[in-house]
Protein backbone atom coordinates (compact mmCIF):
# COMPACT_ATOMS: atom_id res chain seq x y z
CA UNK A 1 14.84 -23.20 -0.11
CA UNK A 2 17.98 -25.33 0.44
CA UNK A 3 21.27 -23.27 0.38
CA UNK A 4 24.47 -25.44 -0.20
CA UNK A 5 27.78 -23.80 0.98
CA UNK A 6 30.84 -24.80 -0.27
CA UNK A 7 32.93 -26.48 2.26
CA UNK A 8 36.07 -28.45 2.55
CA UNK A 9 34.64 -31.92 2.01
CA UNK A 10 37.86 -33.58 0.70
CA UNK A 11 39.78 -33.09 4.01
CA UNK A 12 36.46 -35.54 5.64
CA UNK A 13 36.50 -37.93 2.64
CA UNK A 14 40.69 -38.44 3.19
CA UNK A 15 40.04 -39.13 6.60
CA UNK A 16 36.78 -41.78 5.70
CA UNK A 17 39.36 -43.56 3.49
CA UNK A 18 41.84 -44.36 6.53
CA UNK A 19 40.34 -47.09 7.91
CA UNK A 20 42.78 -47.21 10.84
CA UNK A 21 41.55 -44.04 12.25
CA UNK A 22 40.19 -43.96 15.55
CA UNK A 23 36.30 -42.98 15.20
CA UNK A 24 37.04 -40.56 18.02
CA UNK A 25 39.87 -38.53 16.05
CA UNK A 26 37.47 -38.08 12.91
CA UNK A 27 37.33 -34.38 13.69
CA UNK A 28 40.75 -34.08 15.19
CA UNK A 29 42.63 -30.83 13.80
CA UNK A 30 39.22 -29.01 12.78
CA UNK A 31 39.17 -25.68 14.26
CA UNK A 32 35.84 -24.73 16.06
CA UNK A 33 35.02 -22.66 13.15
CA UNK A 34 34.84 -25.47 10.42
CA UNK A 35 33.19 -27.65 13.17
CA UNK A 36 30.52 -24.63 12.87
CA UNK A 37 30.36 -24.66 9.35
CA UNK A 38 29.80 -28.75 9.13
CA UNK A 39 26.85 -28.23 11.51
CA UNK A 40 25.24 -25.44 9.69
CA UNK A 41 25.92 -28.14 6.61
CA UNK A 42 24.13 -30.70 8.94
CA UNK A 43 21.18 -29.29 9.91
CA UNK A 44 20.04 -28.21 6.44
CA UNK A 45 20.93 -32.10 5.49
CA UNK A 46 18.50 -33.10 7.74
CA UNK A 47 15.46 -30.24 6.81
CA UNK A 48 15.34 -31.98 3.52
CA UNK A 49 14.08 -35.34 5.55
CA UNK A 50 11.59 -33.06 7.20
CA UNK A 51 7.73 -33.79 6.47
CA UNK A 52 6.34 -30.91 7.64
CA UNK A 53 6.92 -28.05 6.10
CA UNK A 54 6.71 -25.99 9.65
CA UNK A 55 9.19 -28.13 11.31
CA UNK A 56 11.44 -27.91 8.08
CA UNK A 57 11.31 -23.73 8.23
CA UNK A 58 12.48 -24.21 11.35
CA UNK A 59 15.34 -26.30 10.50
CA UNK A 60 16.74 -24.00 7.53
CA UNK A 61 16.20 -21.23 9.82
CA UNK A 62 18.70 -22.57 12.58
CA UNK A 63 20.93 -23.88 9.49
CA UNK A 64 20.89 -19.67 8.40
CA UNK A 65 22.07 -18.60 11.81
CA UNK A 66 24.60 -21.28 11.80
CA UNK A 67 26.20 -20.10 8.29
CA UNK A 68 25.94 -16.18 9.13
CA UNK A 69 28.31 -17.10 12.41
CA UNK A 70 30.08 -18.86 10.07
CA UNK A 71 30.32 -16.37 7.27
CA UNK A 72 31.09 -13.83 9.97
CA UNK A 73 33.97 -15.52 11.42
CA UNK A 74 35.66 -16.16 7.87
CA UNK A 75 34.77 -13.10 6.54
CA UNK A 76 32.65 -14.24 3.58
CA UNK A 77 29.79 -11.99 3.27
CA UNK A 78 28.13 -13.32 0.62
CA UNK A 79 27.20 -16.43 2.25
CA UNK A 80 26.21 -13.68 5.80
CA UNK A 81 24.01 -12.06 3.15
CA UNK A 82 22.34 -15.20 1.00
CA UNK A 83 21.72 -16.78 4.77
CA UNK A 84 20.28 -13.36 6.25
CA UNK A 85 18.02 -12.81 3.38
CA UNK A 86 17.03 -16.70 3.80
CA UNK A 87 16.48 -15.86 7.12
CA UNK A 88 14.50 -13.27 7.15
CA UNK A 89 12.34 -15.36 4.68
CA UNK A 90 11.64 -18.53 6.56
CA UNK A 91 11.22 -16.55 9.72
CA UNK A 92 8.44 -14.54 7.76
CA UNK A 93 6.90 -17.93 6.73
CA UNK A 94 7.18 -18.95 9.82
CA UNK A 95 5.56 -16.24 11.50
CA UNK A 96 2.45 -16.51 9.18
CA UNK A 97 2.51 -20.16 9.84
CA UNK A 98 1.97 -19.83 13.71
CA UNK A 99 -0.56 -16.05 12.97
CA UNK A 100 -3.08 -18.96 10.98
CA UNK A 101 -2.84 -21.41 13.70
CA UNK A 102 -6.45 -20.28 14.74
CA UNK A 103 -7.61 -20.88 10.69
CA UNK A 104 -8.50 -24.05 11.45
CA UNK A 105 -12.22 -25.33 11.54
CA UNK A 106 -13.95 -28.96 12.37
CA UNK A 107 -17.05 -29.81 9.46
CA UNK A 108 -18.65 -32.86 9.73
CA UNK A 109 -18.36 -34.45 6.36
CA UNK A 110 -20.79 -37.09 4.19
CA UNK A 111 -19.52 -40.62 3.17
CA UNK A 112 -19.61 -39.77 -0.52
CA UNK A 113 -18.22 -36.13 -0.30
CA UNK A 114 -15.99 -36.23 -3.34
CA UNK A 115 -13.25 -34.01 -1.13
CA UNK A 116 -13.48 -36.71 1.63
CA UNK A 117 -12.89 -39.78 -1.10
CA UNK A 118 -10.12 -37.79 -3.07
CA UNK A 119 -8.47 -37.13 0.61
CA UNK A 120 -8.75 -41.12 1.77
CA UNK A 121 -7.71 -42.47 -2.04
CA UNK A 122 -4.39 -39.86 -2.62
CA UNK A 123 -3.16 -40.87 0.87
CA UNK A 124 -4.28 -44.41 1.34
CA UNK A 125 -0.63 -46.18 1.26
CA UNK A 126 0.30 -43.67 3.98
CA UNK A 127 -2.99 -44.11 6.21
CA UNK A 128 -2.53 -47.92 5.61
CA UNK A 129 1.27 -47.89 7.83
CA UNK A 130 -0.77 -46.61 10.86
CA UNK A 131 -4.59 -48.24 10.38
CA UNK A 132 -3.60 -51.23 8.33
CA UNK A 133 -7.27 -52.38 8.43
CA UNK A 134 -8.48 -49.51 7.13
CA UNK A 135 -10.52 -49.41 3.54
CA UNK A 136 -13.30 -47.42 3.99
CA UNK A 137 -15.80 -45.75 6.13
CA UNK A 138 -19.08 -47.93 7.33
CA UNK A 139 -22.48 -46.17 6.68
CA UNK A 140 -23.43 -45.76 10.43
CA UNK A 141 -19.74 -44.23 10.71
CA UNK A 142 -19.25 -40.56 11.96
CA UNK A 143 -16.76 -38.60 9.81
CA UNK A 144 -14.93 -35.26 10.31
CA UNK A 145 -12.74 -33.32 8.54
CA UNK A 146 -10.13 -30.78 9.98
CA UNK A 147 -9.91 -28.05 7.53
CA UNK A 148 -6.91 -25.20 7.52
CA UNK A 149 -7.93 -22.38 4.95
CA UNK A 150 -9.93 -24.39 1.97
CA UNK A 151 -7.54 -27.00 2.30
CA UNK A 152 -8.55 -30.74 4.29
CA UNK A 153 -5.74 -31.19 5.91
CA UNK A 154 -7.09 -34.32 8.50
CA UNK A 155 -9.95 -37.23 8.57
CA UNK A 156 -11.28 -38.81 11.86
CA UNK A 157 -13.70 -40.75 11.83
CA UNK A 158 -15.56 -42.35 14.44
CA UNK A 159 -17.67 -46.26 14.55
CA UNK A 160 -20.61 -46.56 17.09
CA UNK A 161 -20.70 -49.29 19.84
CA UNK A 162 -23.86 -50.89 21.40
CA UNK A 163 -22.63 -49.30 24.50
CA UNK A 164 -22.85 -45.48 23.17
CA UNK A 165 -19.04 -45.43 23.06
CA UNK A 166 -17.48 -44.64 20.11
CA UNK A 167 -14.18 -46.88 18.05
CA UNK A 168 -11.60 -44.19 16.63
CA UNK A 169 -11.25 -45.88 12.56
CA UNK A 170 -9.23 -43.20 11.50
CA UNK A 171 -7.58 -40.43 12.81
CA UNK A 172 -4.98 -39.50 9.92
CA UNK A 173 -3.19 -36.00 9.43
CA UNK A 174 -1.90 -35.34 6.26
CA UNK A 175 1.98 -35.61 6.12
CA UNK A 176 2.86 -31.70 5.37
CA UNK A 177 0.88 -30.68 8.28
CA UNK A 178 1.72 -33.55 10.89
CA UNK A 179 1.24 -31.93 14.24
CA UNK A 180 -0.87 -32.41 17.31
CA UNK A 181 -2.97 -29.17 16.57
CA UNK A 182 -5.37 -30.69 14.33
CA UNK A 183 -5.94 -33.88 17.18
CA UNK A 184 -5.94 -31.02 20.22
CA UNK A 185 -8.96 -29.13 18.15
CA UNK A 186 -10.55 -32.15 18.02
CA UNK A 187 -10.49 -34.01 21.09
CA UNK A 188 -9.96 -30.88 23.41
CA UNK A 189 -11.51 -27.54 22.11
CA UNK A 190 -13.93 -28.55 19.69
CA UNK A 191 -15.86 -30.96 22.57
CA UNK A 192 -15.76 -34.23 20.51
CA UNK A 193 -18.21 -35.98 23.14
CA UNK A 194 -20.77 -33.47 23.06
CA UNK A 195 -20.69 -33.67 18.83
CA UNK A 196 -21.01 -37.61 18.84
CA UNK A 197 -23.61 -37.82 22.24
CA UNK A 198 -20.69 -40.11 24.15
CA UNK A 199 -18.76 -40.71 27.11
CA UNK A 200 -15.83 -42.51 25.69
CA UNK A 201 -13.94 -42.87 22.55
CA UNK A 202 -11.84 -45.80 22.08
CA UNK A 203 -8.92 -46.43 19.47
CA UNK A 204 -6.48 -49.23 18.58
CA UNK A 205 -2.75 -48.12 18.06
CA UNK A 206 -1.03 -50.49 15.67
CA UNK A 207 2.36 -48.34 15.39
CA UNK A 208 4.79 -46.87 17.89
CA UNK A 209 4.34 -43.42 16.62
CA UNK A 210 0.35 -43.67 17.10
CA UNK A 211 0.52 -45.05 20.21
CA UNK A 212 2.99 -41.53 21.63
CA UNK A 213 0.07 -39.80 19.62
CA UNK A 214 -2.81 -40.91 21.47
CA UNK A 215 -0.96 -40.61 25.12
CA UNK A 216 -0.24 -36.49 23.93
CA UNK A 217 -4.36 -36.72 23.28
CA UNK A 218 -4.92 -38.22 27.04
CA UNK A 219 -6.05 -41.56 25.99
CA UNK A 220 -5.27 -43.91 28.51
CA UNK A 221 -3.79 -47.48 27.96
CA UNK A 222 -6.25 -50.34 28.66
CA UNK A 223 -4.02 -52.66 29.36
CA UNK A 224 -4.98 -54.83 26.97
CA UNK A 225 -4.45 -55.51 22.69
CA UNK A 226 -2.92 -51.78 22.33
CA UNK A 227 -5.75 -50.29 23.31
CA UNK A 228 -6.55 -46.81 24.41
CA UNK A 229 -9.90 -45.11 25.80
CA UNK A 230 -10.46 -41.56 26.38
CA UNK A 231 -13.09 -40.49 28.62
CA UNK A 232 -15.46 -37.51 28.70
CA UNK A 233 -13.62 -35.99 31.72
CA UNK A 234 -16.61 -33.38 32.29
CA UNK A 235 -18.85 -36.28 33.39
């Protein structure tokens, strides 16, 4: 639901084209009330880059309060009316969104459930860029799926250790619903450790991204070949 408002462009683009212009004076001569109506412009740029379709709402939501100031100060109520009725939208979306936040359930899952091997084969280049050595589960592997509705929206799955500890293989959230929810049901409220009979769960972060991820799950750094470990803090 991407709204695009017609704005003065072609005073920007004449100013691109000077090459002598001082970066700073770009904006120079813009009243505050254009300036408003480039950032609403901005912001709903940057929702179409957005993944998840939560975060995105969000986005085009902030974008519609930024065009009905606008509208309001230049006295164009259509776009005040188009952005209120988008409004009023998205923040309905939104709000049904955050009411199923609790719709979420943990099922273990078989090797050779067709839903699991649909799930690992349609997002396999994506799961690659943060488990690069990942191509499929082991048979002594332990597999869960995170579930929202019918729909699997997340994989973990787990490799034994002689020690009882487990190795995190994959831990991969499907792009439209990339959050921490799905890892904080896991590792926190669903009792991971009790499930899989272990003290510790260990995981190897090969991306920056993962590596943020796993600190916002309390893993712990080992110190050693990007390695976290997070312990059954009930012991």
């Amino acid at each position: 639901m991407f709204i695009i408002q017609h704005f003065p462009f072609s005073y920007l683009c004449t100013r691109f084209q000077n090459k002598n212009m001082d970066p700073e004076s770009l904006f120079a001569g813009l009243s505050y009330i254009e300036l408003i109506g480039y950032a609403g412009s901005l912001i709903i740029a940057i929702s179409m880059l957005m993944t998840s379709i939560l975060k995105m709402r969000w986005f085009i939501l902030v974008g519609n309060i930024t065009f009905i100031v606008y509208g309001s100060f230049i006295g164009a109520y259509p776009i005040i009316v188009l952005n209120a009725f988008n409004l009023a939208v998205n923040a309905w979306f939104i709000w049904q969104a955050y009411k199923l936040q609790g719709n979420y359930a943990v099922l273990s899952a078989h090797l050779n459930a067709p839903m699991l091997d649909r799930f690992l084969v349609y997002y396999i280049n994506d799961i690659q860029k943060y488990f690069p050595s990942f191509r499929s589960f082991d048979n002594e592997d332990v597999v869960f799926l995170i579930v929202k509705g019918t729909a699997v929206i997340s994989v973990t799955g787990f490799s034994p250790n002689k020690d009882g500890s487990y190795n995190v293989v994959l831990d991969y959230v499907a792009r439209t619903h990339r959050n921490l929810k799905p890892g904080k049901l896991l590792f926190e409220r669903e009792n991971v450790f009790e499930r899989l009979n272990t003290d510790a769960l260990y995981a190897r972060s090969y991306h920056k991204k993962h590596s943020r991820y796993l600190r916002k799950m309390k893993f712990d750094a080992t110190g050693h070949d990007d390695v976290f470990v997070l312990r059954n803090r009930a012991c």
